[in-house]
C-alpha atoms as a PDB file:
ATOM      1  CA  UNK A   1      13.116 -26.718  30.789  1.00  0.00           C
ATOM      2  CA  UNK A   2      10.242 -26.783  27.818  1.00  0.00           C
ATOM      3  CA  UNK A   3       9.601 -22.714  28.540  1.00  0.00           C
ATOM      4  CA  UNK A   4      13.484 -22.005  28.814  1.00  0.00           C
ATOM      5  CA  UNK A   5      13.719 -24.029  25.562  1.00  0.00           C
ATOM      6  CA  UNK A   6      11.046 -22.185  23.424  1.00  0.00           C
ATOM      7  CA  UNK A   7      12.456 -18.545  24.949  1.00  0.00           C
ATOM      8  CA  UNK A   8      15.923 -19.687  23.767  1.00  0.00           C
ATOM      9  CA  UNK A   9      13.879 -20.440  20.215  1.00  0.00           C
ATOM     10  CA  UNK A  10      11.976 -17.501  20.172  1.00  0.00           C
ATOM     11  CA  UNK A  11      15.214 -15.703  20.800  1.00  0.00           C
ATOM     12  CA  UNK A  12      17.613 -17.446  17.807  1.00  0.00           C
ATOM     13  CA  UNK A  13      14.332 -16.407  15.667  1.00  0.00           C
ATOM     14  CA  UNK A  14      14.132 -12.731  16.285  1.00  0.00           C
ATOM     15  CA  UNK A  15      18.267 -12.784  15.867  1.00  0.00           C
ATOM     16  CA  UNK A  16      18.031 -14.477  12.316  1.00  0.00           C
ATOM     17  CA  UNK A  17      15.589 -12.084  11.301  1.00  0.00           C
ATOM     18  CA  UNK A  18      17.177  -8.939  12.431  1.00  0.00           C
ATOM     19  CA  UNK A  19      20.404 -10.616  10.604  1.00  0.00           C
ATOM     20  CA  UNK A  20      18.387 -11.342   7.490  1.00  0.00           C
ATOM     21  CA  UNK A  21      16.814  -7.836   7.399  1.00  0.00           C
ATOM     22  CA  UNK A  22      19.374  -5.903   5.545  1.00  0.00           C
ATOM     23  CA  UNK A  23      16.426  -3.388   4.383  1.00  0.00           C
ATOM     24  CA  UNK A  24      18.456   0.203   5.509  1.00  0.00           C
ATOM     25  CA  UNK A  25      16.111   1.984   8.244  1.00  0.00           C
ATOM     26  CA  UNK A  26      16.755   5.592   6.754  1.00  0.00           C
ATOM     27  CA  UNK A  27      18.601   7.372   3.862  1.00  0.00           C
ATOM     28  CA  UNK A  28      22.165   7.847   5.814  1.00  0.00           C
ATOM     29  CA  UNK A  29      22.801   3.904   6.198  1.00  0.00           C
ATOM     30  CA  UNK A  30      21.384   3.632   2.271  1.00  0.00           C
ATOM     31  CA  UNK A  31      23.919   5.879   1.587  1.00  0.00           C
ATOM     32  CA  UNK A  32      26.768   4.189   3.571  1.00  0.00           C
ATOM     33  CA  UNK A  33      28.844   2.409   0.812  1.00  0.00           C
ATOM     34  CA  UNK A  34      27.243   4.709  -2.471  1.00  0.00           C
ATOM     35  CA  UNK A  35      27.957   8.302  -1.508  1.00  0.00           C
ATOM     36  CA  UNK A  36      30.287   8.550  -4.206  1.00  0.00           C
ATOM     37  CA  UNK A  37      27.907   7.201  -6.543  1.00  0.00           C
ATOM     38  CA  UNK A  38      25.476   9.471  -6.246  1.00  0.00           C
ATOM     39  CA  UNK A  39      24.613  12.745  -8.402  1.00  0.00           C
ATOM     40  CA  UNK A  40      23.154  14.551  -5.771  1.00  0.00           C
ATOM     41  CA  UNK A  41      23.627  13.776  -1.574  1.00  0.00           C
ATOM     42  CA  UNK A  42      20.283  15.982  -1.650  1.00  0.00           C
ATOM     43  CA  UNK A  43      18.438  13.314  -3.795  1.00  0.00           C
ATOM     44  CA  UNK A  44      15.467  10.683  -2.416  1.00  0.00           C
ATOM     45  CA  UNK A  45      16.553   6.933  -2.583  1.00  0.00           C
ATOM     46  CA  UNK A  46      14.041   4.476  -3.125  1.00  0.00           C
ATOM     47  CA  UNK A  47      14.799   0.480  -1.693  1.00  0.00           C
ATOM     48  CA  UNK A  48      12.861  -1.583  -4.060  1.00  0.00           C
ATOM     49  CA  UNK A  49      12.634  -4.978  -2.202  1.00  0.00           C
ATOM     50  CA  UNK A  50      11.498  -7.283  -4.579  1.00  0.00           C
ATOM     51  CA  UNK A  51      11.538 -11.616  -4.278  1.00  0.00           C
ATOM     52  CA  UNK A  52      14.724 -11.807  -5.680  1.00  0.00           C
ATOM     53  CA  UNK A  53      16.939  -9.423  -3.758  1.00  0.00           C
ATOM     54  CA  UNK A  54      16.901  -5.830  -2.809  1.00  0.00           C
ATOM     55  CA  UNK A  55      17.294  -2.953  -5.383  1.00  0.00           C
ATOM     56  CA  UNK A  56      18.253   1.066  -4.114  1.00  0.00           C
ATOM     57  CA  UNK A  57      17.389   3.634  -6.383  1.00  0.00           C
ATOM     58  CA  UNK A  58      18.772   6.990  -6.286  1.00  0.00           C
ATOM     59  CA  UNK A  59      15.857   9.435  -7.847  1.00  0.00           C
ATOM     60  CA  UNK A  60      16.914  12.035  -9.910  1.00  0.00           C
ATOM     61  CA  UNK A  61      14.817  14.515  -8.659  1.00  0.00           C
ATOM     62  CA  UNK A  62      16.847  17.420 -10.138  1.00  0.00           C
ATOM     63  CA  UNK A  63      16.333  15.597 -13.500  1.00  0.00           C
ATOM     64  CA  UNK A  64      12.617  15.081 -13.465  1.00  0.00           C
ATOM     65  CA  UNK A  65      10.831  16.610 -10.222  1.00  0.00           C
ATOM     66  CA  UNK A  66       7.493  15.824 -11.381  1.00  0.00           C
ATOM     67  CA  UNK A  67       8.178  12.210 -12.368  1.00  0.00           C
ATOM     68  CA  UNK A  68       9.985  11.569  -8.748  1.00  0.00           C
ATOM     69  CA  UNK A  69       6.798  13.092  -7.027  1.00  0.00           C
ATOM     70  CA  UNK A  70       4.240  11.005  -8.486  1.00  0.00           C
ATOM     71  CA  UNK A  71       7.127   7.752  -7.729  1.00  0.00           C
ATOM     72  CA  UNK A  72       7.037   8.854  -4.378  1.00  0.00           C
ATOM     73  CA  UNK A  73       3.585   9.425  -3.869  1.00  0.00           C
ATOM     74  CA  UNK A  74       2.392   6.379  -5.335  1.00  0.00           C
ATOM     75  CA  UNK A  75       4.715   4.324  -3.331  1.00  0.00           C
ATOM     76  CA  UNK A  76       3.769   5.913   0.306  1.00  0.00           C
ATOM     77  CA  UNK A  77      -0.025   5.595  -0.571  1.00  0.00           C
ATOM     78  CA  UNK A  78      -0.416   9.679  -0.672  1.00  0.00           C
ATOM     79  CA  UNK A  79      -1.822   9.473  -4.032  1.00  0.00           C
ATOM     80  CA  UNK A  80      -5.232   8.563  -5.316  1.00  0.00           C
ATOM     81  CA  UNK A  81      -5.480   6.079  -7.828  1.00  0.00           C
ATOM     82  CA  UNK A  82      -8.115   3.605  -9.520  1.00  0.00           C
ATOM     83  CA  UNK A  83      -8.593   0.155  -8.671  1.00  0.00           C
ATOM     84  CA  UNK A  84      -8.646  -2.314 -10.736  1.00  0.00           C
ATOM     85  CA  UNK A  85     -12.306  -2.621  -9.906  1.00  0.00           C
ATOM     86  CA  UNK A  86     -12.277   1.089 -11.038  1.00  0.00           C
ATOM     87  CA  UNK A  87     -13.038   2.212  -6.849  1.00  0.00           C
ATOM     88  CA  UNK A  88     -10.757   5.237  -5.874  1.00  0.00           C
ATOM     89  CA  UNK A  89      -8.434   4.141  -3.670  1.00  0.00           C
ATOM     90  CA  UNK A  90      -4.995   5.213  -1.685  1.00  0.00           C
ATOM     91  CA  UNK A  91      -2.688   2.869  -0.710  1.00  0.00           C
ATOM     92  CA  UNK A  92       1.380   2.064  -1.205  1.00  0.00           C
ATOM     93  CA  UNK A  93       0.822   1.670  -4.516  1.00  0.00           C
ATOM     94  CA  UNK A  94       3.994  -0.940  -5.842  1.00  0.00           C
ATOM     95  CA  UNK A  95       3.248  -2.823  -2.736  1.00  0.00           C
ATOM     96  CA  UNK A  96       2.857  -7.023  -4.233  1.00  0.00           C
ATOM     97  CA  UNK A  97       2.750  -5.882  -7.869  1.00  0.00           C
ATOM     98  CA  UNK A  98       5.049  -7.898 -10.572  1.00  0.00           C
ATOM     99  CA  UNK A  99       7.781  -7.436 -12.847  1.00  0.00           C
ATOM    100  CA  UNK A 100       5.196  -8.021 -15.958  1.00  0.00           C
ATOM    101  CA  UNK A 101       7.564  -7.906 -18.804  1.00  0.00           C
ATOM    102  CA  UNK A 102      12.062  -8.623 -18.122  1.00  0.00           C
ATOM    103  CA  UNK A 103      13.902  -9.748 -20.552  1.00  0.00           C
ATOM    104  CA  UNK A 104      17.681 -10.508 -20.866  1.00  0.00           C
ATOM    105  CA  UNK A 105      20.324  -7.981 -22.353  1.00  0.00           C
ATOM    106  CA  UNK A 106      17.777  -5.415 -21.897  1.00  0.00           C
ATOM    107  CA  UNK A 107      15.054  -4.509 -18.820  1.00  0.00           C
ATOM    108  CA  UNK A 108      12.920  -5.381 -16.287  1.00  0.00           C
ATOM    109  CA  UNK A 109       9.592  -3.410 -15.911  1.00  0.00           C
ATOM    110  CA  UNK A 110       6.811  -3.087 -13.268  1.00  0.00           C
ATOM    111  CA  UNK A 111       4.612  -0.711 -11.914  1.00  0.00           C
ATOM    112  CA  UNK A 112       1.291  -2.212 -13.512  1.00  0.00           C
ATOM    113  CA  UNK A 113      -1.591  -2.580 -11.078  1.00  0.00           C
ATOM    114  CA  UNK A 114      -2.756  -5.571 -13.876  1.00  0.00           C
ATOM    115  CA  UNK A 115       0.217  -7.138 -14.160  1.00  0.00           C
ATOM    116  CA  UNK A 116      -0.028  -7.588 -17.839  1.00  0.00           C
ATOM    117  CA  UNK A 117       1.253  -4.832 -19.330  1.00  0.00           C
ATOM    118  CA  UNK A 118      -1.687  -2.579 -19.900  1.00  0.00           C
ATOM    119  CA  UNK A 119      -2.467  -1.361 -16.170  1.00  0.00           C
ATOM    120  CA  UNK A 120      -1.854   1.959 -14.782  1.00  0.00           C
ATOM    121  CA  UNK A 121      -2.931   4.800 -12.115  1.00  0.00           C
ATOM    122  CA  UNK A 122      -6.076   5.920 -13.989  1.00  0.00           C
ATOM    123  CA  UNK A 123      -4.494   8.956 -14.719  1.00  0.00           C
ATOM    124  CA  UNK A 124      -1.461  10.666 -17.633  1.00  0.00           C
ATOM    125  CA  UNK A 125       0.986  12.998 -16.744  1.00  0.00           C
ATOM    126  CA  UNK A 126       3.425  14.080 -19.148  1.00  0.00           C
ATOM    127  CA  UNK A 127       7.199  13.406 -20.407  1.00  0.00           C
ATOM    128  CA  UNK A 128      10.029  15.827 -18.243  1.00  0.00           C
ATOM    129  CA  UNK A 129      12.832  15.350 -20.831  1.00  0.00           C
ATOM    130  CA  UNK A 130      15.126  17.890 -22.138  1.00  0.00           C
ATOM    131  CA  UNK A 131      16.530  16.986 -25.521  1.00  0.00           C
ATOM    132  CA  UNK A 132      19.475  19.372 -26.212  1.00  0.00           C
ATOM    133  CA  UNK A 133      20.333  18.389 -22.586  1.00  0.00           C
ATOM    134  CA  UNK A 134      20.808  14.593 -24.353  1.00  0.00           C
ATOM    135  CA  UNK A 135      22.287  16.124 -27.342  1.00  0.00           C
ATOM    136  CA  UNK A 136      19.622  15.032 -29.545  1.00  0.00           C
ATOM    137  CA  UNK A 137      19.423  18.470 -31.484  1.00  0.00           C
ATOM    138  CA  UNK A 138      23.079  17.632 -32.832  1.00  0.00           C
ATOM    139  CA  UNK A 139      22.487  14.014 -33.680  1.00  0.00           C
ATOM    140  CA  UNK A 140      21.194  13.462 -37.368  1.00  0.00           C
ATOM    141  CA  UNK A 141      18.388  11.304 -38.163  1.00  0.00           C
ATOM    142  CA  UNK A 142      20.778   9.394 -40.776  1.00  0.00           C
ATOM    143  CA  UNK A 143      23.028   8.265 -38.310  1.00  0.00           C
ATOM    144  CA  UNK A 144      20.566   6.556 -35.688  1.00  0.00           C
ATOM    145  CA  UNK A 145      19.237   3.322 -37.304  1.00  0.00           C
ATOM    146  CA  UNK A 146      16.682   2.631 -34.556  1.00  0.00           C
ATOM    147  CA  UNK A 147      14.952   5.784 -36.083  1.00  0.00           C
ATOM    148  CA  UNK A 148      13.608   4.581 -39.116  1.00  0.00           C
ATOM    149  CA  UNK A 149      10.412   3.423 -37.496  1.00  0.00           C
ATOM    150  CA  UNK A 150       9.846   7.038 -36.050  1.00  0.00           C
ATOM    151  CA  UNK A 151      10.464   8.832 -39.777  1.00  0.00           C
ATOM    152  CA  UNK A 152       7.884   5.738 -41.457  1.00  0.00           C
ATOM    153  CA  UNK A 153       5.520   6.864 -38.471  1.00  0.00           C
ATOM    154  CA  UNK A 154       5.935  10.890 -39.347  1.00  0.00           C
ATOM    155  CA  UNK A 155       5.883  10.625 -43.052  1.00  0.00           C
ATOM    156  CA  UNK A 156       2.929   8.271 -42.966  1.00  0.00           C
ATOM    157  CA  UNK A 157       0.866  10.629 -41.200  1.00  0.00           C
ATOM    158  CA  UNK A 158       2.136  13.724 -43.079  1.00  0.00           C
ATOM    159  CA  UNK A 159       1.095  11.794 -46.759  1.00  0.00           C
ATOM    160  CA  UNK A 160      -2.286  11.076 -45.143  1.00  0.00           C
ATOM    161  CA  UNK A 161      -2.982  14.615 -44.248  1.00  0.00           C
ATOM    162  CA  UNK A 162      -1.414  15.878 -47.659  1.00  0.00           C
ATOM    163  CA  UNK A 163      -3.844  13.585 -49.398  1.00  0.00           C
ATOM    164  CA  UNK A 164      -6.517  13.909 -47.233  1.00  0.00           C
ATOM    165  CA  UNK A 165      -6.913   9.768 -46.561  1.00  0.00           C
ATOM    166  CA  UNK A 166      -8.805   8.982 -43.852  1.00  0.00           C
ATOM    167  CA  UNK A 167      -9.853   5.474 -44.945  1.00  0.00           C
ATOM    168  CA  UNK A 168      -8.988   2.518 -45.852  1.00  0.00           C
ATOM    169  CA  UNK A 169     -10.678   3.083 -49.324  1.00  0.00           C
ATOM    170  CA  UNK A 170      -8.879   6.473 -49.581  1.00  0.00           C
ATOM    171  CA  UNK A 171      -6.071   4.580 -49.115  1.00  0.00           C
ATOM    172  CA  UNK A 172      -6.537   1.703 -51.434  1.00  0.00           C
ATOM    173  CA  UNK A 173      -7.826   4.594 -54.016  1.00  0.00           C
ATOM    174  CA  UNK A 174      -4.300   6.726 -53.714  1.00  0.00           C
ATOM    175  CA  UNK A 175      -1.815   4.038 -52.739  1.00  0.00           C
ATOM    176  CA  UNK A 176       0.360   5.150 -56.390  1.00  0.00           C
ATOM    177  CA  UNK A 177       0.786   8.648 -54.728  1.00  0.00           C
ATOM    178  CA  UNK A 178       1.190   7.560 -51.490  1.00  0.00           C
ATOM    179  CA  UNK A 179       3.931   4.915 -52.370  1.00  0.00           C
ATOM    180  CA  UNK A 180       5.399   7.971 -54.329  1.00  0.00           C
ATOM    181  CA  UNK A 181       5.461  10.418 -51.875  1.00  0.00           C
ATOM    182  CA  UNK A 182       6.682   8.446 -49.362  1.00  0.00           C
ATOM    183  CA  UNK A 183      10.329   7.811 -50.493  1.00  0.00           C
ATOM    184  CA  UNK A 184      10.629  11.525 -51.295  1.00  0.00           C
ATOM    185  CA  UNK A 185       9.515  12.603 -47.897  1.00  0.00           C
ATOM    186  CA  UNK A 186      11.491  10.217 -45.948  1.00  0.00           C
ATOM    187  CA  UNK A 187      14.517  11.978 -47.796  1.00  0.00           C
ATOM    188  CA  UNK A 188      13.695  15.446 -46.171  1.00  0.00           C
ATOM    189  CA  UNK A 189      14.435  13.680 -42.786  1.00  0.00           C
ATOM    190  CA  UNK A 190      18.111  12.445 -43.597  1.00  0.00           C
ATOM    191  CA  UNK A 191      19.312  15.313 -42.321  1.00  0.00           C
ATOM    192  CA  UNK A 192      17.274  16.872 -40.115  1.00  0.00           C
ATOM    193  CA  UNK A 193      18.353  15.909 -36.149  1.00  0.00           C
ATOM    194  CA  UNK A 194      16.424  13.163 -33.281  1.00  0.00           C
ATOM    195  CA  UNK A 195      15.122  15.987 -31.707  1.00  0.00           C
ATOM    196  CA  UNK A 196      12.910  17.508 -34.614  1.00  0.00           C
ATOM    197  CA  UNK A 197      11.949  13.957 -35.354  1.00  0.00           C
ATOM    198  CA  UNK A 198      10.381  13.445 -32.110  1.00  0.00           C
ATOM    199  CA  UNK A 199       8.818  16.871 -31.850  1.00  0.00           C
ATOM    200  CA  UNK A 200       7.280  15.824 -34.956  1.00  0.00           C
ATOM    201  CA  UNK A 201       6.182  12.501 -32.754  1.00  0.00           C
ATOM    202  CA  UNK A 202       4.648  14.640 -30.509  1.00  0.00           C
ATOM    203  CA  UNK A 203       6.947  15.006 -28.202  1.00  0.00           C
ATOM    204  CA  UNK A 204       6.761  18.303 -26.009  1.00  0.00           C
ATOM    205  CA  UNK A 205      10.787  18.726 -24.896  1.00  0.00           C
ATOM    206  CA  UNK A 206      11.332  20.699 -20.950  1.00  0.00           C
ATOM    207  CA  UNK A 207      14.131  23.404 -21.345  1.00  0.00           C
ATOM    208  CA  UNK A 208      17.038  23.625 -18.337  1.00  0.00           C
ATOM    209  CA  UNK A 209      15.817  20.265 -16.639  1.00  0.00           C
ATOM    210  CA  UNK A 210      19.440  18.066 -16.116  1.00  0.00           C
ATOM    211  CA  UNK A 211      18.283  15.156 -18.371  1.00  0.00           C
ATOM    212  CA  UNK A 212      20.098  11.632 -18.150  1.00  0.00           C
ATOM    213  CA  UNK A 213      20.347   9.087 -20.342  1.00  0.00           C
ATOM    214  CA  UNK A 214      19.030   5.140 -20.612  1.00  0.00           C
ATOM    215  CA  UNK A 215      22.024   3.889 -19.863  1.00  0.00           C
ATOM    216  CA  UNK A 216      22.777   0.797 -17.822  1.00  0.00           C
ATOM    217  CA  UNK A 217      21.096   0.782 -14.291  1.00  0.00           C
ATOM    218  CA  UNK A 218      18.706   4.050 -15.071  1.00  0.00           C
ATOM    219  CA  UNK A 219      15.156   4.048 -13.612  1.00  0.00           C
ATOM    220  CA  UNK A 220      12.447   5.075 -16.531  1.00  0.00           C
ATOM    221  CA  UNK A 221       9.250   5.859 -17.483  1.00  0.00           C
ATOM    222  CA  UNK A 222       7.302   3.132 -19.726  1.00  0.00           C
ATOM    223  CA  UNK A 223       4.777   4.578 -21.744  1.00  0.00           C
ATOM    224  CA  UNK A 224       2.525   4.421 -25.008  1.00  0.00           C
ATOM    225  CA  UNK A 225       3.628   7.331 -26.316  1.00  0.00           C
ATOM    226  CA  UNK A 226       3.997  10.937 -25.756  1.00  0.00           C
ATOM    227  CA  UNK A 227       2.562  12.730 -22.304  1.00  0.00           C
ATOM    228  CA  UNK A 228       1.087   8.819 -21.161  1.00  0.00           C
ATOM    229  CA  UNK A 229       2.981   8.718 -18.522  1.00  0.00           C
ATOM    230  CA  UNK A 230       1.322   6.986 -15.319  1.00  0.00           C
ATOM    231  CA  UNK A 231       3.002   4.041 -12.694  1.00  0.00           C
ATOM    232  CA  UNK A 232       5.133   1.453 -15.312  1.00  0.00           C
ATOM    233  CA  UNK A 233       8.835   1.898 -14.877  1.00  0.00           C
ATOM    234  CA  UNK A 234      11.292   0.125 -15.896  1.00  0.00           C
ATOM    235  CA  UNK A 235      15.346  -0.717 -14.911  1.00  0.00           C
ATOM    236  CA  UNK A 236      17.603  -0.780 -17.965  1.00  0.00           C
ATOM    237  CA  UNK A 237      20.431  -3.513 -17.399  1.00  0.00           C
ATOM    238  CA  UNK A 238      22.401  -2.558 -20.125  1.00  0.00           C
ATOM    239  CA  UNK A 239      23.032   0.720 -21.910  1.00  0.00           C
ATOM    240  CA  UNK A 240      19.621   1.419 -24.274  1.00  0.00           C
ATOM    241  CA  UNK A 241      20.534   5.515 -25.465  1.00  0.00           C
ATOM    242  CA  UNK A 242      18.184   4.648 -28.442  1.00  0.00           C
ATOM    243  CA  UNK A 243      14.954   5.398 -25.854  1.00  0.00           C
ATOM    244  CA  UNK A 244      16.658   8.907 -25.142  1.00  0.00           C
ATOM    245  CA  UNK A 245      14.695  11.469 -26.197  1.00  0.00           C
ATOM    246  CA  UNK A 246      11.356   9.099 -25.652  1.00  0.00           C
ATOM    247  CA  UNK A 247      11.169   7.891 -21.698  1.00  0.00           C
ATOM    248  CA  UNK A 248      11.792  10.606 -19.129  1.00  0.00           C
ATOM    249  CA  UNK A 249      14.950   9.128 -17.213  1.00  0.00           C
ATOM    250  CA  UNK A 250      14.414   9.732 -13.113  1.00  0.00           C
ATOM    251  CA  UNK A 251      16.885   7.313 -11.284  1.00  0.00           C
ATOM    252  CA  UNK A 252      19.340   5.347 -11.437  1.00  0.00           C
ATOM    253  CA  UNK A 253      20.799   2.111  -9.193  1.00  0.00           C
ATOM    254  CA  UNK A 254      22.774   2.772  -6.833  1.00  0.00           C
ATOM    255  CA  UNK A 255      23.019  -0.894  -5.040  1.00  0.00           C
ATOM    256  CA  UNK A 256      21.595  -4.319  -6.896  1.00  0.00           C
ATOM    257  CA  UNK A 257      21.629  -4.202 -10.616  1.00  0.00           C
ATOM    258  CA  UNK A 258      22.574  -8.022 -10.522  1.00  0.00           C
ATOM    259  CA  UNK A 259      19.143  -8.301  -8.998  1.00  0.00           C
ATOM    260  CA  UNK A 260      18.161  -6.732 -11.877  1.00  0.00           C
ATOM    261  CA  UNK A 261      19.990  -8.969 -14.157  1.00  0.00           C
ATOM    262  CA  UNK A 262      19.220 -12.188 -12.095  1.00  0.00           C
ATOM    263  CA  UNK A 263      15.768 -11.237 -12.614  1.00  0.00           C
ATOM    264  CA  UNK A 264      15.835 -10.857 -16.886  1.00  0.00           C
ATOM    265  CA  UNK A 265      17.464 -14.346 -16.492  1.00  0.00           C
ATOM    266  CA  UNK A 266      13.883 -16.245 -15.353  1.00  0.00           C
ATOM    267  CA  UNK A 267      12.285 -18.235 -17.359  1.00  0.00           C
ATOM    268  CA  UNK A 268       9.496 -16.135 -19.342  1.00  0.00           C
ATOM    269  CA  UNK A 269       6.223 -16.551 -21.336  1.00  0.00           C
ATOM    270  CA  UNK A 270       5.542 -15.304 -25.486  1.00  0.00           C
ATOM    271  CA  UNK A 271       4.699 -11.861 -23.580  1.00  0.00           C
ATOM    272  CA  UNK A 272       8.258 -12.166 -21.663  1.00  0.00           C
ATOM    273  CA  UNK A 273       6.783 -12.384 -18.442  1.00  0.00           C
ATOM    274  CA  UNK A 274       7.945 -14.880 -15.264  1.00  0.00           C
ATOM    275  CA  UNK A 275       6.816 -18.292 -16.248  1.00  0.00           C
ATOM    276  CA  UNK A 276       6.540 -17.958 -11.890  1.00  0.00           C
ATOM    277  CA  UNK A 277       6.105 -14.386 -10.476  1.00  0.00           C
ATOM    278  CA  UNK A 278       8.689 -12.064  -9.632  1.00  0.00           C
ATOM    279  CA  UNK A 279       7.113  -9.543  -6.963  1.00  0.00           C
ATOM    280  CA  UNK A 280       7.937  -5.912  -5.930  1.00  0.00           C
ATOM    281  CA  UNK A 281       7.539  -6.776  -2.483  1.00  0.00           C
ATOM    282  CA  UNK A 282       7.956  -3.292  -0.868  1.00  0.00           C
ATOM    283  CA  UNK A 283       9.559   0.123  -1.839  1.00  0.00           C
ATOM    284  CA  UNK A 284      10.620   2.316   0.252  1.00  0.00           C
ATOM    285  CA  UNK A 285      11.314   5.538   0.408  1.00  0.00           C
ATOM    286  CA  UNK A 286      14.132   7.428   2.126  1.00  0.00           C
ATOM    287  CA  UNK A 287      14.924  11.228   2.536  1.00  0.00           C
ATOM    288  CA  UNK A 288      16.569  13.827   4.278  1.00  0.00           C
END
């Protein structure tokens, strides 16, 4: 009776867990209910398992091939990358990280070996972002308020070069001129469009690459500015078009985005990270 007993058990367990599995085991049962959602059949799909729920990702891989590559190969364990004991290692990459940095009304983002926000691969690679595909060579500079950081940025550092300052005693010496300059210059932008703005930046754009935008439920690249490009993504959860133009867009999701939201919704730190951890558990990758 005791070893019909445990079999019956041991049996109800491996039920549940085949019922509680809802992970899909290859790309035509992720793409069951989402075909129509979808802006290529041909595309990868990435199932982002984290402690909260289950995320798919469709990967744009006609909008930024390179990006989607290094995605995939980190998450499979193909590609090298350093430790954080600085050891070369290769391994599924997102496997047990954290969402280091979610907060409401606007993202969730991951990918950092560290967990706090300043871990990465070991290595750059840089932005695949087309900006007349966006329609930032029509948009004037005037008419997007979240630029006036960029022009301060760009007029700062053409004043320092026209005046030769590279001190803070330079500075301090020419701060009448500089204060001068500076209004004048950041007239010149008014009209100028996002597009030369962020070429000044440094921003090298891709021609004929099918750019998307950062708008609720895209997959993008965090960085620290131009061409850093490494692991750190992040899952907008509502629409943020101001970081066109900046972060390369290379999915979007297809299945989940209230785990996304659920997960903005924790209770967070100063640095807006889970007061307790929210893990990328697994991602997995499905193709053709």
């Amino acid at each position: 009776m005791k070893t019909k007993t445990m079999l019956l058990v041991v049996s109800c367990m491996a039920t549940f867990a085949s019922a509680c599995d809802k992970t899909p085991k290859n790309k035509a049962a992720a793409m069951q209910n989402v075909k129509s959602e979808m802006k290529r059949a041909a595309n990868p799909i990435a199932i982002l398992e984290t402690s909260m729920g289950t995320i798919t990702v469709e990967l744009y891989q006609h909008a930024a091939p390179k990006t989607v590559e290094n995605f995939i190969a980190l998450a499979r364990g193909d590609k090298e990358f350093t430790d954080t004991d600085g050891e070369k290692v290769k391994r599924p990459y997102f496997n047990g990280l954290i969402f280091h940095r979610v907060i409401p009304n606007f993202m969730i983002q991951g990918g950092d070996i560290k967990g706090d926000g300043t871990g990465g691969p070991g290595y750059h690679f840089a932005d695949e972002i087309n900006a007349k595909a966006l329609g930032l060579d029509k948009i004037k500079v005037s008419a997007a308020p979240m630029a006036q950081n960029e022009i301060a940025q760009v007029v700062r550092n053409e004043i320092f070069k026209k005046l030769n300052i590279k001190s803070q005693e330079d500075l301090n010496k020419k701060m009448a001129q500089v204060q001068a300059l500076f209004k004048e210059e950041q007239k010149k932008w008014s009209d100028k469009s996002l597009e030369e703005l962020y070429t000044a930046r440094g921003i090298t754009y891709t021609p004929n690459l099918e750019s998307e935008s950062n708008t609720k439920g895209s997959l993008s690249m965090a960085n620290a500015g131009p061409n850093t490009n490494g692991s750190q993504f992040f899952i907008n959860v509502v629409n943020n078009t101001y970081l066109d133009g900046k972060h390369t867009v290379f999915g979007r999701v297809l299945a989940g985005i209230e785990v996304a939201e659920k997960i903005t919704q924790v209770e967070r730190d100063q640095s807006d990270c889970p007061e307790t951890p929210v893990k990328l558990k697994k991602v997995t990758i499905l193709e053709n």
